[in-house]
Protein backbone atom coordinates (compact mmCIF):
# COMPACT_ATOMS: atom_id res chain seq x y z
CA UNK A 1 132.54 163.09 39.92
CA UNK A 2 135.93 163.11 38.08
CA UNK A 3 138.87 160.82 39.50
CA UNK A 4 142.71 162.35 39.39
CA UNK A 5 145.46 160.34 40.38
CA UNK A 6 148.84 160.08 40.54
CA UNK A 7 148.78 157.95 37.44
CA UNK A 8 146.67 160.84 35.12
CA UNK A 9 143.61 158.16 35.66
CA UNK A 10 141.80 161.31 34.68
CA UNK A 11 141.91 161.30 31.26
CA UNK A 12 140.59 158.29 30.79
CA UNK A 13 137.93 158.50 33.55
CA UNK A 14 136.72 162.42 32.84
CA UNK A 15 133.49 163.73 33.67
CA UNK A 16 131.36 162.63 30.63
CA UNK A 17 132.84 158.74 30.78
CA UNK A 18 132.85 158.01 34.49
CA UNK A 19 129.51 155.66 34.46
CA UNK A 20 129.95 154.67 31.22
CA UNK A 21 131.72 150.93 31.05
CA UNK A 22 129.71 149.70 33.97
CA UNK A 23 127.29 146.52 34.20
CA UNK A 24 125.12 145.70 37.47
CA UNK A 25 123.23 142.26 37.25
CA UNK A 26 121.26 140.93 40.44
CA UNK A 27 121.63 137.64 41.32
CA UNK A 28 120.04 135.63 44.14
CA UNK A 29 119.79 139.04 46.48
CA UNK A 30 123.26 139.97 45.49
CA UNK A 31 124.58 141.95 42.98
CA UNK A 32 127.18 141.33 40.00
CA UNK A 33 129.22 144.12 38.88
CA UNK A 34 130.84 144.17 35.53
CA UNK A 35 133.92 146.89 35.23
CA UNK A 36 135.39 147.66 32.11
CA UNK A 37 138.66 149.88 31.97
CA UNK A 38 141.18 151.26 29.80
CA UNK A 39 144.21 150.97 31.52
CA UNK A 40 146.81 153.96 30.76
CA UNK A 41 150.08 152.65 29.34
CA UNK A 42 153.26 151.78 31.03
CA UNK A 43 150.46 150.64 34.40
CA UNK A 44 150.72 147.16 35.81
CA UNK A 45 147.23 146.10 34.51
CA UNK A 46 147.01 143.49 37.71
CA UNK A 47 147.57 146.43 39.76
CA UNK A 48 145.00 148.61 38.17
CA UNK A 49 142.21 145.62 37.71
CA UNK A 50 142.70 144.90 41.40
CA UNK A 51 142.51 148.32 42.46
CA UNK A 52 139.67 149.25 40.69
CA UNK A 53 138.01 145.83 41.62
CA UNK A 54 138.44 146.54 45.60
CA UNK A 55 137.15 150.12 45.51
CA UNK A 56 134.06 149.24 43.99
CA UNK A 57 133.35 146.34 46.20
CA UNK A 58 134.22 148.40 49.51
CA UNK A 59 132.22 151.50 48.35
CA UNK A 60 129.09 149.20 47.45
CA UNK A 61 128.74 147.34 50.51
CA UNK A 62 130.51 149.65 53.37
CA UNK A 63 129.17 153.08 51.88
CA UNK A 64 125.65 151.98 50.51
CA UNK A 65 125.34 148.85 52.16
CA UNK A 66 124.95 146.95 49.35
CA UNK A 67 126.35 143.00 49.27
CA UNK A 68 128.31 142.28 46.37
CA UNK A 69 128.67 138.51 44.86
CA UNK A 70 131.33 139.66 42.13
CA UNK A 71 132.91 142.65 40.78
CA UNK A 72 134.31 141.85 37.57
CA UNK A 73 136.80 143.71 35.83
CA UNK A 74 137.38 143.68 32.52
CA UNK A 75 140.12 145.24 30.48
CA UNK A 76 139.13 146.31 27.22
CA UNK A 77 142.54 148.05 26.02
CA UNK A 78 145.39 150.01 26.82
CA UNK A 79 145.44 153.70 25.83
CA UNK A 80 148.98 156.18 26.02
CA UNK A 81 148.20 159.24 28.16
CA UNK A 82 149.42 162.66 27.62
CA UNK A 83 150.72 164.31 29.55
């Protein structure tokens, strides 16, 4: 699975780094998801965090089914693209 987007998301998220940066914890029949990102440079991190924070929640529990308690993202830098 590689991700593309408008904002070149794709070199950060390529094919060989897409699960890596990613905590699941279960707690009390729920799960907690830990997220962490490099957000490209020039991005509204807010934007990106909160982005990347609803996607995961709606794919967990409207594609698998799965009920979320948290998904926590967590941004560990900020990285210049190329173009």
């Amino acid at each position: 699975m590689c991700i593309r987007d408008r904002d070149g998301a794709y070199t950060i998220l390529n094919r060989e780094n897409y699960r890596r940066g990613v905590v699941i914890k279960t707690n009390d029949n729920q799960i907690v998801v830990d997220v962490y990102i490099i957000v490209g440079y020039g991005l509204k991190i807010s934007e990106v965090s909160h982005n990347v924070q609803d996607s995961v929640k709606y794919n967990l529990e409207n594609l698998l089914g799965i009920k979320t308690k948290s998904v926590n993202v967590i941004v560990q830098g900020v990285k210049i693209l190329d173009d």
